[in-house]
Protein backbone atom coordinates (compact mmCIF):
# COMPACT_ATOMS: atom_id res chain seq x y z
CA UNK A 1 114.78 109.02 81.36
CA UNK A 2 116.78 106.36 82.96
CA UNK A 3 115.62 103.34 84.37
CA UNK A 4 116.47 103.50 88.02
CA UNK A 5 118.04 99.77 87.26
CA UNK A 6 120.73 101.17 85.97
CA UNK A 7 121.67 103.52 88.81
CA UNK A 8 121.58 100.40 91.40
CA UNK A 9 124.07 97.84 89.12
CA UNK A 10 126.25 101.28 88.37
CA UNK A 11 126.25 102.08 91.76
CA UNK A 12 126.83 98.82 93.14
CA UNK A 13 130.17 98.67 90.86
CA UNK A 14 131.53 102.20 91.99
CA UNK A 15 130.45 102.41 95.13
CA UNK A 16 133.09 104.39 96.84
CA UNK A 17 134.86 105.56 94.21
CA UNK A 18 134.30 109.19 92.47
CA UNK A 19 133.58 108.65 88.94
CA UNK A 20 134.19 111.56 86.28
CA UNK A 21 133.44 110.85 82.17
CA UNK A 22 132.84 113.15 79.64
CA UNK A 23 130.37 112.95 77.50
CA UNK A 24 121.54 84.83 90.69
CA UNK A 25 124.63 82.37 90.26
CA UNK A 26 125.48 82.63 86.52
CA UNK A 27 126.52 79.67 84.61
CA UNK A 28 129.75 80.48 82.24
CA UNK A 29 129.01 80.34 78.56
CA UNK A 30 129.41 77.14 77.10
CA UNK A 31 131.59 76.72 73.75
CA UNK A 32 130.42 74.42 70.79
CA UNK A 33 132.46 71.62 72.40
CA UNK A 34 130.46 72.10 76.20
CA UNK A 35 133.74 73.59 77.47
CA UNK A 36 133.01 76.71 79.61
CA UNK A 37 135.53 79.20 78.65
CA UNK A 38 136.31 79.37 82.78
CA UNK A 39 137.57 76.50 82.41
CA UNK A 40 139.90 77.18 79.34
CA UNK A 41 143.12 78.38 80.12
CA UNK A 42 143.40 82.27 79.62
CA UNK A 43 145.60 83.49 76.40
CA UNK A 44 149.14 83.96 76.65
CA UNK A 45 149.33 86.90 74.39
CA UNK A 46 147.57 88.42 71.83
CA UNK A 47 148.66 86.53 69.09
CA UNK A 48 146.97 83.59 70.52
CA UNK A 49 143.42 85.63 70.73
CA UNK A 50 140.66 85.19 68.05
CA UNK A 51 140.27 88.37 65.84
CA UNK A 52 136.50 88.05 63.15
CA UNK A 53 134.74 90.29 60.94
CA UNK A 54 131.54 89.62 62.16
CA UNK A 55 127.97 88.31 59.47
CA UNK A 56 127.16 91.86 59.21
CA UNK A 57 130.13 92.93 57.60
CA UNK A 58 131.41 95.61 60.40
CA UNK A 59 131.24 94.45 63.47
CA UNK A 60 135.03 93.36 64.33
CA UNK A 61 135.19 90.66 67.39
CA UNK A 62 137.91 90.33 69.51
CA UNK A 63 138.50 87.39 72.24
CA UNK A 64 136.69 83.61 73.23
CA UNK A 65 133.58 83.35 71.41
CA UNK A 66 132.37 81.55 74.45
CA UNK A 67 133.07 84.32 76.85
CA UNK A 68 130.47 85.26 79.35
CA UNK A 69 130.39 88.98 78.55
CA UNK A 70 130.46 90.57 75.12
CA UNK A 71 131.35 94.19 75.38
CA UNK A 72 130.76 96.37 71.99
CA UNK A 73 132.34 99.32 71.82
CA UNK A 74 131.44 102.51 69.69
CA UNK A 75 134.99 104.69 68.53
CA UNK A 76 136.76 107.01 66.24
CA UNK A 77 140.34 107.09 65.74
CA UNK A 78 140.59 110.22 65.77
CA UNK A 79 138.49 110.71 69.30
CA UNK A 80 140.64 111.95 72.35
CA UNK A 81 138.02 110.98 74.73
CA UNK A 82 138.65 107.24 73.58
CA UNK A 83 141.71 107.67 73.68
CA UNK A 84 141.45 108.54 77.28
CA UNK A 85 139.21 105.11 77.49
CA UNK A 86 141.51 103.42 75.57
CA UNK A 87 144.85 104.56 77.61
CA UNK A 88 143.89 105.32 81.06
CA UNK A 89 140.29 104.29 81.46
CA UNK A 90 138.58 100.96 81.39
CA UNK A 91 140.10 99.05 78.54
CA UNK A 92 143.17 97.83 80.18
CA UNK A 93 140.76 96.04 82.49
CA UNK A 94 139.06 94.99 79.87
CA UNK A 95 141.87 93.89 77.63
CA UNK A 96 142.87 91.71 80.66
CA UNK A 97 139.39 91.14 81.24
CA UNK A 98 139.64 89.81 77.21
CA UNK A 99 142.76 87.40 77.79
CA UNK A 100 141.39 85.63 80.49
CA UNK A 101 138.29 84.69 78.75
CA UNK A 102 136.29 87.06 80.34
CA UNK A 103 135.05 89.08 77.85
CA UNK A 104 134.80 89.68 74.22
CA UNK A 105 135.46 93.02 72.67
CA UNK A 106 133.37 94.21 69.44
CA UNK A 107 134.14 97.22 67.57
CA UNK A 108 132.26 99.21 65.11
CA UNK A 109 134.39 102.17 63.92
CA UNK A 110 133.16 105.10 63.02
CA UNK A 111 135.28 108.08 60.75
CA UNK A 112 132.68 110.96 61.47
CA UNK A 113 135.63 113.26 62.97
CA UNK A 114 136.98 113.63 59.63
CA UNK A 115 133.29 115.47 58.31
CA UNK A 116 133.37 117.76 61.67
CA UNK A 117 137.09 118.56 61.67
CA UNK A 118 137.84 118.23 58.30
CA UNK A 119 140.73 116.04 56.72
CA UNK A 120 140.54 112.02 55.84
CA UNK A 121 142.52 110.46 59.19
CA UNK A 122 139.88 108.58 60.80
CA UNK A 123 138.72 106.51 57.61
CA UNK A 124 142.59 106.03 57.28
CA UNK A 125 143.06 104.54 60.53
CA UNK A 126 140.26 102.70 59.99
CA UNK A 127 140.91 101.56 56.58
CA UNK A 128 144.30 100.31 58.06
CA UNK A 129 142.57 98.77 60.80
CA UNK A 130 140.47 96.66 58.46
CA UNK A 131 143.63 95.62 57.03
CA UNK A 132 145.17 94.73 59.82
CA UNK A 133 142.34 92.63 60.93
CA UNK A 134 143.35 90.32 57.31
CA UNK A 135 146.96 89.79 58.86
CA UNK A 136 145.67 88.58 62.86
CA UNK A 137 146.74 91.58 64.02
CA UNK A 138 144.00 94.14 64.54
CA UNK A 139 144.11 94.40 68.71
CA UNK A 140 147.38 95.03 68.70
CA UNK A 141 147.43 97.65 66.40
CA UNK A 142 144.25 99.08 67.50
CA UNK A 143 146.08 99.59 70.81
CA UNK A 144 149.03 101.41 69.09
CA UNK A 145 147.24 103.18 66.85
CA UNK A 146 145.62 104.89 70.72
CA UNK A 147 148.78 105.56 72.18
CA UNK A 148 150.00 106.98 69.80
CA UNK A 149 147.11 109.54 68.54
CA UNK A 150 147.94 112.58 67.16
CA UNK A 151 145.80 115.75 68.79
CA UNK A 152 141.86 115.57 67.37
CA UNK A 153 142.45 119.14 65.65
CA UNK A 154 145.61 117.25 63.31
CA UNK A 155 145.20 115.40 60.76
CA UNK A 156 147.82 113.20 61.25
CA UNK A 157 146.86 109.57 60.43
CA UNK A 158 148.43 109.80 57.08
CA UNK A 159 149.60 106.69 55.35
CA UNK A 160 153.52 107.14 56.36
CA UNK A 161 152.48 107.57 59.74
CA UNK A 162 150.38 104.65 59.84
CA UNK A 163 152.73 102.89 58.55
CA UNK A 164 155.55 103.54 61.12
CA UNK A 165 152.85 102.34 63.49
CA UNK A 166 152.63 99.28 62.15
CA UNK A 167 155.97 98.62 62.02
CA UNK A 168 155.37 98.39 66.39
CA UNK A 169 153.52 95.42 65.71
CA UNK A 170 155.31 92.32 65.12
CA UNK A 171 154.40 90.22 61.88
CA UNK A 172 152.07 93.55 60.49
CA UNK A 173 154.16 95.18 58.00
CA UNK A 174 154.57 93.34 54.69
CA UNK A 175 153.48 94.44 51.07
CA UNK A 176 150.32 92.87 51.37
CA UNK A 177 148.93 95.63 54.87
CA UNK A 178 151.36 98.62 53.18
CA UNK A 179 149.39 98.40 49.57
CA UNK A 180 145.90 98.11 51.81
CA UNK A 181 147.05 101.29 53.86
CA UNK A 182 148.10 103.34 51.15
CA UNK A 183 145.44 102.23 48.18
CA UNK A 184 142.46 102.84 50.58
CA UNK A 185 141.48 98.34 50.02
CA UNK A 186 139.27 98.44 52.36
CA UNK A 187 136.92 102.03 51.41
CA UNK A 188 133.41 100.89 51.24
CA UNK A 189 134.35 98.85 54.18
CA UNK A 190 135.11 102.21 56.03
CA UNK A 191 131.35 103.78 54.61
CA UNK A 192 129.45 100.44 55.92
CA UNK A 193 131.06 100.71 59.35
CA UNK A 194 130.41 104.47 59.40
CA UNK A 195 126.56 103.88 58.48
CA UNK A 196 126.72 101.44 61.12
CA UNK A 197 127.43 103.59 63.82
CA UNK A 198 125.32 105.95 62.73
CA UNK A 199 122.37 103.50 62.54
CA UNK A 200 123.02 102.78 65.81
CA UNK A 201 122.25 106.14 67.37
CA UNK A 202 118.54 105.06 66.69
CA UNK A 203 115.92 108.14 65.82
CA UNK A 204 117.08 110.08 68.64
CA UNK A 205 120.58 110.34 67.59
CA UNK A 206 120.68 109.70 63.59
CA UNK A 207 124.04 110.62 63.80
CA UNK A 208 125.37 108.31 66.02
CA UNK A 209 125.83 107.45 69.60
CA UNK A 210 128.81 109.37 70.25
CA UNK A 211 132.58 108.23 70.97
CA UNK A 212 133.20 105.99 73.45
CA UNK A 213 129.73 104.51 73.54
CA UNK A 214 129.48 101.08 75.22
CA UNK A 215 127.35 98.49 74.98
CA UNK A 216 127.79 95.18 77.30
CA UNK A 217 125.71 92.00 76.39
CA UNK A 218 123.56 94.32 74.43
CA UNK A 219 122.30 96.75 76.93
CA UNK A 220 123.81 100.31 76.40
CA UNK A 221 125.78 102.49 78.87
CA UNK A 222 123.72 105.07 79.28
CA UNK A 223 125.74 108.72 79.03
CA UNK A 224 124.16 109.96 82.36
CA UNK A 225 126.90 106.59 83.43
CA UNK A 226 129.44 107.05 80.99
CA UNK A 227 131.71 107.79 83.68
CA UNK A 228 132.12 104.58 84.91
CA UNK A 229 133.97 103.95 81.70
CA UNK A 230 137.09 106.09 82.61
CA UNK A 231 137.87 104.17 85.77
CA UNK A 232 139.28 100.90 85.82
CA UNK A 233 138.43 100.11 88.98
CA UNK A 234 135.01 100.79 88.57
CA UNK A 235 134.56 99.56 85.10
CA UNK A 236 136.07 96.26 86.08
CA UNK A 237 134.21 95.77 88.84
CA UNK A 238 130.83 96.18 86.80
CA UNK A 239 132.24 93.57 84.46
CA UNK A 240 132.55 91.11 87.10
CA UNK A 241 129.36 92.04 88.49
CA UNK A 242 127.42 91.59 84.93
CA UNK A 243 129.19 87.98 84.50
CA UNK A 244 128.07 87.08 87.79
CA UNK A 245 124.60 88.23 87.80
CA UNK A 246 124.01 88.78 83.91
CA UNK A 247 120.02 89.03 84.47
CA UNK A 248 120.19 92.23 86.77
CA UNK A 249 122.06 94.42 84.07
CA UNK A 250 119.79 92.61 81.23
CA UNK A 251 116.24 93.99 83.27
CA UNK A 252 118.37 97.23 83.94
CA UNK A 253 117.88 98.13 80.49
């Protein structure tokens, strides 16, 4: 059951606007230095934006450590329905969202899709992913990478293709990322990250949340709200609303 919290801070971001998904004054973050990251200027591009592995060894973090909201986002490659997020849905907003200090973006990526629907495409996309991550340049491929999908039921993240991806990202392609991609470098990094989603479906789903899940400052979307996640409107709005008033989504959950 759903805490009715959730429904009021949801409903105060999308009021007015029909949502369809599938499946007190806050005080900006301070950085080590006492800077808030409001008052940093916001990134110029993505080659200027901060890209970790994170202590746990599959968490990837994208954006001002110091940023206000931390948004952590569940996802297979292969997924069409975050692709949808990814394309047309909330994470434009949130990329800008990302740039302007805003937010920061976590990922934990999962390669179930290739068990259900056979073949070995996710945990090559993610493998590549990994690798990209090594060479600064894992948002902007991760953004190519959804754009450029192939449909769920295809197998198509093979290494050449992959590989012509990268080349769409400037500064990727080099003999270091193309022996990654095609030797698998970054396997058991792929199996961690994929035991990591699935740890975080909890007892009552052991194997995994689902694709797009979201998470923002640690409090889950919950699927009955998923929706709000396809509009950008909405979606932004909610992120604006959480960094002003952090405390009412934190007691939501």
């Amino acid at each position: 059951m759903v805490h009715r919290g959730f429904a009021a801070v949801v409903a105060a971001a999308v009021i007015g606007v029909s949502v369809v998904g599938c499946g007190s004054g806050h005080r900006p973050a301070e950085s080590k230095d006492g800077a808030t990251s409001a008052s940093r200027p916001a990134y110029s591009g993505w080659s200027q934006v901060p890209e970790r592995l994170g202590s746990d060894g599959t968490t990837i973090t994208v954006g001002d450590p110091a940023a206000p909201v931390a948004v952590h986002l569940y996802e297979d490659p292969r997924c069409p329905v975050c692709k949808e997020f990814e394309t047309t849905g909330g994470a434009p907003r949130l990329r800008a969202a990302t740039l302007r200090r805003e937010t920061r973006t976590q990922y934990t990526l999962a390669s179930f899709l290739d068990g259900r629907l056979t073949g070995s495409g996710s945990e090559k996309a993610v493998n590549a992913l990994r690798a990209a991550l090594e060479k600064g340049r894992f948002a902007e491929y991760h953004d190519v990478l959804y754009a450029h999908q192939p449909a769920e039921s295809v197998d198509g993240f093979t290494d050449a293709y992959l590989l012509e991806l990268a080349g769409r990202v400037p500064g990727l392609r080099g003999p270091d990322f193309d022996s990654a991609v095609k030797s698998m470098k970054y396997r058991s990094f792929v199996t961690r990250s994929e035991k990591a989603y699935e740890k975080a479906g909890g007892a009552q789903d052991p194997k995994g949340p689902g694709t797009p899940t979201a998470e923002i400052n640690a409090v889950r979307v919950p699927g009955e709200y998923n929706g709000v996640l396809f509009d950008g409107d909405a979606f932004s709005r909610l992120l604006a609303d959480i960094r002003a008033n952090p405390g009412a989504w934190r007691n939501a959950g």
